[in-house]
C-alpha atoms as a PDB file:
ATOM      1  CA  UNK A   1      94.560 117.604 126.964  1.00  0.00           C
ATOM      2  CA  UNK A   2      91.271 115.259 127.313  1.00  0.00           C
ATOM      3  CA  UNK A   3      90.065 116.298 123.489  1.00  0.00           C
ATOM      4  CA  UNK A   4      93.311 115.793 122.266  1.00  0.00           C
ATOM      5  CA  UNK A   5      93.705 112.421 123.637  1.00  0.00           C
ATOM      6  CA  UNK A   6      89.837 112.037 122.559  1.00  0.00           C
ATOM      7  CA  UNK A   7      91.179 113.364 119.151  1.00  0.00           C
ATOM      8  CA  UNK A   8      93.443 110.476 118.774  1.00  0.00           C
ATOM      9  CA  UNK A   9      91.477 107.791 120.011  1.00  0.00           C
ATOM     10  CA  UNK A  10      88.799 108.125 117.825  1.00  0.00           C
ATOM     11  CA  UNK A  11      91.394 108.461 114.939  1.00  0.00           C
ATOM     12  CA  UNK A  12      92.514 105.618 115.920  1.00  0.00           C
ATOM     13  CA  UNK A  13      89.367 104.113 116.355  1.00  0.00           C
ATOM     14  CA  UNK A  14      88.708 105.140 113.023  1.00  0.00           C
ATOM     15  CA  UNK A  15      92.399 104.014 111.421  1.00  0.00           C
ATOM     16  CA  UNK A  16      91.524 100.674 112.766  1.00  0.00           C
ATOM     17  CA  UNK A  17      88.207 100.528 111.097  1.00  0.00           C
ATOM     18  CA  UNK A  18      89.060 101.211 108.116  1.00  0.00           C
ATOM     19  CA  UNK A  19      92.101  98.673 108.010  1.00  0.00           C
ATOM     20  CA  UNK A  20      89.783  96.191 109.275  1.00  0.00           C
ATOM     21  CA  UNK A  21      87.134  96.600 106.372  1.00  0.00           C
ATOM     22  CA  UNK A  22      90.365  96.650 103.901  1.00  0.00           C
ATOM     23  CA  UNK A  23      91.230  93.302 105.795  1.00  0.00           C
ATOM     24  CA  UNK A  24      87.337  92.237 105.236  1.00  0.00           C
ATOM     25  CA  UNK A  25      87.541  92.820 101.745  1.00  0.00           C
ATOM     26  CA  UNK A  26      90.997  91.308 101.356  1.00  0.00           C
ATOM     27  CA  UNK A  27      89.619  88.047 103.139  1.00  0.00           C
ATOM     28  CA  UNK A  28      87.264  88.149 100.495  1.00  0.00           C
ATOM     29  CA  UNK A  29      89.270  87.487  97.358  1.00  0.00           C
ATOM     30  CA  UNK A  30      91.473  84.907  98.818  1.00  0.00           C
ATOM     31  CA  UNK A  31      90.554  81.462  99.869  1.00  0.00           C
ATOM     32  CA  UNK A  32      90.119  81.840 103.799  1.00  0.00           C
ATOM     33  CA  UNK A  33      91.962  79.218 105.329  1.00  0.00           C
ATOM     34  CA  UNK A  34      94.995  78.502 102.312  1.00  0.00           C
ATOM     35  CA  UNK A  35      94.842  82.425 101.489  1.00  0.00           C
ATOM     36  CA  UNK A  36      95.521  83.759 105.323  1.00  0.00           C
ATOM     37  CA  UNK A  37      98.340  80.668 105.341  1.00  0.00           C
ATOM     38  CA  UNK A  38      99.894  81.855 102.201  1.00  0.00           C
ATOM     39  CA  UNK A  39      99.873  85.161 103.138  1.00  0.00           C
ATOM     40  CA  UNK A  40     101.618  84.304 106.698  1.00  0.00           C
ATOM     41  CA  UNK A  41     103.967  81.979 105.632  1.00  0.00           C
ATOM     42  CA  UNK A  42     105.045  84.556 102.266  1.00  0.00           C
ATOM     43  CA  UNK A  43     105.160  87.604 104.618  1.00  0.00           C
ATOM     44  CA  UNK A  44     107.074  85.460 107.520  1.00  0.00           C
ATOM     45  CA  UNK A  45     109.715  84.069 103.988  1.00  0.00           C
ATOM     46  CA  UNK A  46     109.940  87.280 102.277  1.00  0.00           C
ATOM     47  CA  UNK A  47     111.287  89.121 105.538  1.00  0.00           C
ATOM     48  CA  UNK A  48     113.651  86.382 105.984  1.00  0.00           C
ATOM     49  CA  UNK A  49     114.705  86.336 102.542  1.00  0.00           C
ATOM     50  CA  UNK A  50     114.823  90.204 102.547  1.00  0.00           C
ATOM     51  CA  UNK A  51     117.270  90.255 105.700  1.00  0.00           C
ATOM     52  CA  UNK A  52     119.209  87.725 104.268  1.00  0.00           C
ATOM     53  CA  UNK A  53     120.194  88.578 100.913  1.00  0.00           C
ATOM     54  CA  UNK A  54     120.125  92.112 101.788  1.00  0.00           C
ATOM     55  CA  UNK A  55     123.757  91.068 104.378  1.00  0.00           C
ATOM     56  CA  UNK A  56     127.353  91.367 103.227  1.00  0.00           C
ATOM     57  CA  UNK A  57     127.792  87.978 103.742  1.00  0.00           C
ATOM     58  CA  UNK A  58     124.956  87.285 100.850  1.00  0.00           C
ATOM     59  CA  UNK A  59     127.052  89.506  98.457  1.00  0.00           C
ATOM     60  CA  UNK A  60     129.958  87.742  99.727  1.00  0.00           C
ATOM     61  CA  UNK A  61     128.685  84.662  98.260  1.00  0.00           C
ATOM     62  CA  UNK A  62     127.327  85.827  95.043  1.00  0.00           C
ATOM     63  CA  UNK A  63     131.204  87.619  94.412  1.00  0.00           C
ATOM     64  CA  UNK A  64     132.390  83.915  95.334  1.00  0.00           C
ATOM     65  CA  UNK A  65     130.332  81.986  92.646  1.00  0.00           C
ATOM     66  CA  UNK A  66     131.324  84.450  90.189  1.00  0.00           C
ATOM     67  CA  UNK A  67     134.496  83.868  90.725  1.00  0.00           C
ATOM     68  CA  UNK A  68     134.254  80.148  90.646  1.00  0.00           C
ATOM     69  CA  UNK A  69     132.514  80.214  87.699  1.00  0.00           C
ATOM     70  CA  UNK A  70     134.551  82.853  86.266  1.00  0.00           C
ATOM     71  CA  UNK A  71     137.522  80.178  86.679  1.00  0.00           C
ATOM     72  CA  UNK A  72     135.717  77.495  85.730  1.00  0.00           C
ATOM     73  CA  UNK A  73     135.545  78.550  82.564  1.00  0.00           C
ATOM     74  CA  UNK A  74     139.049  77.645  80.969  1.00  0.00           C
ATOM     75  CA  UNK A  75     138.241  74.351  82.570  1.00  0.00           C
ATOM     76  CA  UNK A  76     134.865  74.216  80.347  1.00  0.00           C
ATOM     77  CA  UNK A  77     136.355  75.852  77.164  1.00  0.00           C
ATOM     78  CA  UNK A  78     133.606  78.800  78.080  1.00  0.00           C
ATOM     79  CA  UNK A  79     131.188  76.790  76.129  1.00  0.00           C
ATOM     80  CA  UNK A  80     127.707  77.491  75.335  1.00  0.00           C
ATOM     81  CA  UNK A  81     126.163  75.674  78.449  1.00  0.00           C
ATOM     82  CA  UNK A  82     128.864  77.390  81.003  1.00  0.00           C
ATOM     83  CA  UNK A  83     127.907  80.407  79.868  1.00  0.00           C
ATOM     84  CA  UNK A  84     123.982  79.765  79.863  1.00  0.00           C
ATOM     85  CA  UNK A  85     124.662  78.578  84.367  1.00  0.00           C
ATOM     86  CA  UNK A  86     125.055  81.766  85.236  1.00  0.00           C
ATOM     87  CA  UNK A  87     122.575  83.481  82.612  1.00  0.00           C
ATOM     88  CA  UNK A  88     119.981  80.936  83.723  1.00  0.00           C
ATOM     89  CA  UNK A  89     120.833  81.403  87.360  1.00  0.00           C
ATOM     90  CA  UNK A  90     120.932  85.148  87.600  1.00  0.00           C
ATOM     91  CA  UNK A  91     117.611  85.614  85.604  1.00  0.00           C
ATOM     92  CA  UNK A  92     116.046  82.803  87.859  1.00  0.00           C
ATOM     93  CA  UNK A  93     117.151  84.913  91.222  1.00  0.00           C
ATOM     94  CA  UNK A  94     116.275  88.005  89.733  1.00  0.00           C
ATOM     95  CA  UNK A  95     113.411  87.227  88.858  1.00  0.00           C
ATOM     96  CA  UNK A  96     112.112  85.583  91.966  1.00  0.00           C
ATOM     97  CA  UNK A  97     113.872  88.940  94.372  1.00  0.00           C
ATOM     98  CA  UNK A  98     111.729  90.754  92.639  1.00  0.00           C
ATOM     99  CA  UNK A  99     108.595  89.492  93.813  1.00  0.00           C
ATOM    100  CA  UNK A 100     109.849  89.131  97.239  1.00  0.00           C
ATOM    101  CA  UNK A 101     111.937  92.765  97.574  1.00  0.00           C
ATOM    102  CA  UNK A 102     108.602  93.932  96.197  1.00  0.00           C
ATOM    103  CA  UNK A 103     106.591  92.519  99.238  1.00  0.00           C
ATOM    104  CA  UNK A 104     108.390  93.658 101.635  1.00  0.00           C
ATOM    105  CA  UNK A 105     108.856  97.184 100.253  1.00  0.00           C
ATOM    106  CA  UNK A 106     104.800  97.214 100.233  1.00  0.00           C
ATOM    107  CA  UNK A 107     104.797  96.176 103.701  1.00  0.00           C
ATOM    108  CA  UNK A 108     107.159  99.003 105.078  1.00  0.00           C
ATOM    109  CA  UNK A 109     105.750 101.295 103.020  1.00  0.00           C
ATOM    110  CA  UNK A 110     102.603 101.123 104.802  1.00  0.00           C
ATOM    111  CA  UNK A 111     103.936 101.115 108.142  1.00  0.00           C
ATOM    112  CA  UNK A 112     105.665 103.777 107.824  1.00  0.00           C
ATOM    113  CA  UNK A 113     102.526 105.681 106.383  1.00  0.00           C
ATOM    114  CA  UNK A 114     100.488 104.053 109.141  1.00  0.00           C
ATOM    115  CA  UNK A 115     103.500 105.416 111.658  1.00  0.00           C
ATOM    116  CA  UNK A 116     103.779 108.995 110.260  1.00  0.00           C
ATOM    117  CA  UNK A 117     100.067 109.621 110.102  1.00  0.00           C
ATOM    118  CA  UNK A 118      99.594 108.761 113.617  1.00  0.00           C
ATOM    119  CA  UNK A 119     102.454 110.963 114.773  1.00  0.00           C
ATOM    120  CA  UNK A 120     100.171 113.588 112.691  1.00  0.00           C
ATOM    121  CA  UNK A 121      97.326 112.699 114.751  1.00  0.00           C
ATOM    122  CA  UNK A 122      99.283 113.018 117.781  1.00  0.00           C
ATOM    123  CA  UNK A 123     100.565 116.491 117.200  1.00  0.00           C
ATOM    124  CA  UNK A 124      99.337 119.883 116.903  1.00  0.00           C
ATOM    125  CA  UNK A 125     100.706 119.518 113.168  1.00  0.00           C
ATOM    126  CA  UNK A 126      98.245 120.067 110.353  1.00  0.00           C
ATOM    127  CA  UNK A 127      96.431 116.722 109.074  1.00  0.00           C
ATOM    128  CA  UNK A 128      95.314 117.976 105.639  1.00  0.00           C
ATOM    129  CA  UNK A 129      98.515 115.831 104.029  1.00  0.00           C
ATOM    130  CA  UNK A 130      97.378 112.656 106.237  1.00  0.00           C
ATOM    131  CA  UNK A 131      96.391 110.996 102.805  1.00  0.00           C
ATOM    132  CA  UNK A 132      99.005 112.587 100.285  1.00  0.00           C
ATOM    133  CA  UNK A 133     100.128 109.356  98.953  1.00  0.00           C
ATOM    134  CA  UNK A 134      96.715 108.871  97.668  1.00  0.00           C
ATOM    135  CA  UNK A 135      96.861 112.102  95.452  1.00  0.00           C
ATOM    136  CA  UNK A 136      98.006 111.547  91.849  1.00  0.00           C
ATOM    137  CA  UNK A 137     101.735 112.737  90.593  1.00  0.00           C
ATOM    138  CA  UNK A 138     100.578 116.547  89.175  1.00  0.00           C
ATOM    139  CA  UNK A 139      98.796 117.305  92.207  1.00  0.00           C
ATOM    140  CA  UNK A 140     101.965 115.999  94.584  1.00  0.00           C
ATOM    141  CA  UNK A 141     103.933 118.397  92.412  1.00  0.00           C
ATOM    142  CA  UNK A 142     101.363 121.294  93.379  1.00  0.00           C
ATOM    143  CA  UNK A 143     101.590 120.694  97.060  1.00  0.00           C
ATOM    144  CA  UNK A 144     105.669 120.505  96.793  1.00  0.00           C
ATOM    145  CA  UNK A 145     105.301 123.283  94.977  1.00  0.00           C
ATOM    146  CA  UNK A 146     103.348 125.205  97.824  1.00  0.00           C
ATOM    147  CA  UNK A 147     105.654 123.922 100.399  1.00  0.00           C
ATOM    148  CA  UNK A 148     109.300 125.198  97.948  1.00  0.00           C
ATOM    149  CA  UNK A 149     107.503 128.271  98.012  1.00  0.00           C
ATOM    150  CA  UNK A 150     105.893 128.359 101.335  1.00  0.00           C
ATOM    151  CA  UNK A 151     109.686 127.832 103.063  1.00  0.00           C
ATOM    152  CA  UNK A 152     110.809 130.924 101.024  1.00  0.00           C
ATOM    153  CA  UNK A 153     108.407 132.897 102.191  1.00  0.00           C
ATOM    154  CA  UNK A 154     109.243 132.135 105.843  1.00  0.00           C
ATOM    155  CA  UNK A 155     113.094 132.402 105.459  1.00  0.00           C
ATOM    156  CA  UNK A 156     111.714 135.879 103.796  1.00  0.00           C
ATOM    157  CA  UNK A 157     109.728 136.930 106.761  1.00  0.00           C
ATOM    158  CA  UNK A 158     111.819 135.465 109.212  1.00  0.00           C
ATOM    159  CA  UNK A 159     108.833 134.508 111.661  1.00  0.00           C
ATOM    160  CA  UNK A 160     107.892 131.175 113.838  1.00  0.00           C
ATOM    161  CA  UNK A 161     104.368 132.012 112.650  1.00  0.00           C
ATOM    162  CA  UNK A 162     102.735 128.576 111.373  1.00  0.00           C
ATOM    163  CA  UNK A 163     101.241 128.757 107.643  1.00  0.00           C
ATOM    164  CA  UNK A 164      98.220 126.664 106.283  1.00  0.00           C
ATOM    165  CA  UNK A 165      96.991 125.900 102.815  1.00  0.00           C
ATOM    166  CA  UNK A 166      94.560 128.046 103.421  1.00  0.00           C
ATOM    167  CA  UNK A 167      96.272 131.170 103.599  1.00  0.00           C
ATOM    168  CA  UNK A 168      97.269 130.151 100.125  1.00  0.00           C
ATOM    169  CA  UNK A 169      94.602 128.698  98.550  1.00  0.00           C
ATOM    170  CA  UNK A 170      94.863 131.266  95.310  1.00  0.00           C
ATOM    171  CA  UNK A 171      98.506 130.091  94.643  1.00  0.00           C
ATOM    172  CA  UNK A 172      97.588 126.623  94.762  1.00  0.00           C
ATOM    173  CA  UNK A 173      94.812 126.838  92.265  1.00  0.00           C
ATOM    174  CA  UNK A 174      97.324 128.443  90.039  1.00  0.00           C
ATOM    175  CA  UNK A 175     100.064 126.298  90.339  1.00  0.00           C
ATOM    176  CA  UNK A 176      97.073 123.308  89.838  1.00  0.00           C
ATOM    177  CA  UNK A 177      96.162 125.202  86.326  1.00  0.00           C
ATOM    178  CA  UNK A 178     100.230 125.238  85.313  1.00  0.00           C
ATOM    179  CA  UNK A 179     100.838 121.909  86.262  1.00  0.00           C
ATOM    180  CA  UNK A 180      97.737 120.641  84.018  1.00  0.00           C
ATOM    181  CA  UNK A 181      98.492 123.062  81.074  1.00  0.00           C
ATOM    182  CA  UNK A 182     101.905 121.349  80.985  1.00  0.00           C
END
């Protein structure tokens, strides 16, 4: 019980070094003051923005303006310019969400990893896929592979007993070989 809590506190320990070297370096490329600002007040607007447009009430509102512009129409002979409001408009929020959906999918995707890897840490689970979102597409593909194939084999056999990439470290190195000769 003490070396497992020892366990996690120095992974911890170590999981906060290394975010606080990334936040080092980050602090680095940006202006201190303006840069740490920027980044506060766009995190602090893009979660509010997120939450906001992401609500039925926000697609409420967009389904309204179509309509009034939709009706609108007869009253400007759906001319030219009417029709350039809401093709100027939609590419203006569209491209803006982007940005901002984009933020905020970065920043939950890394909590969640940050989340998930400590609940690794915590268990008796195997860490060796602490850092799988680091590994590139073919050799994701390998691991699922070992996994599709490692759950067969246990529905097969029918046991509790727990399985490690070790036990198939043969199979993987194939399956590495077909997925790069494809």
């Amino acid at each position: 019980m003490i070396e497992n809590k020892l366990e996690i506190n120095s992974f911890s320990s170590l999981k906060l070094s290394q975010l606080e070297q990334e936040k080092a370096k980050d602090e680095k490329k940006l202006p201190k003051k303006n840069g740490k600002k920027f980044s506060k007040f766009f995190n602090h607007f893009s979660t509010i923005a997120t939450k906001a447009t992401g609500s039925p009430y926000a697609f409420i509102i967009a389904i309204f303006i179509v309509i009034v512009w939709g009706v609108s129409g007869p009253i400007f002979k759906f001319s030219d310019t009417w029709q350039l409001v809401i093709n100027t408009g939609t590419t203006i929020v569209t491209f803006l969400m982007v940005f901002i959906i984009q933020h905020s999918q970065n920043k939950d995707t890394v909590a969640l990893q940050v989340k998930l890897d400590e609940l690794i840490a915590a268990s008796t689970a195997s860490n060796k896929l602490i850092n799988v979102e680091e590994l590139t597409d073919e050799e994701l593909e390998v691991i699922k592979k070992f996994y599709t194939n490692l759950s067969t084999v246990t529905k097969k056999e029918k046991e509790n007993k727990p399985h490690s990439l070790e036990e198939e470290k043969e199979n993987i190195e194939k399956d590495i070989d077909e997925v790069k000769a494809t």
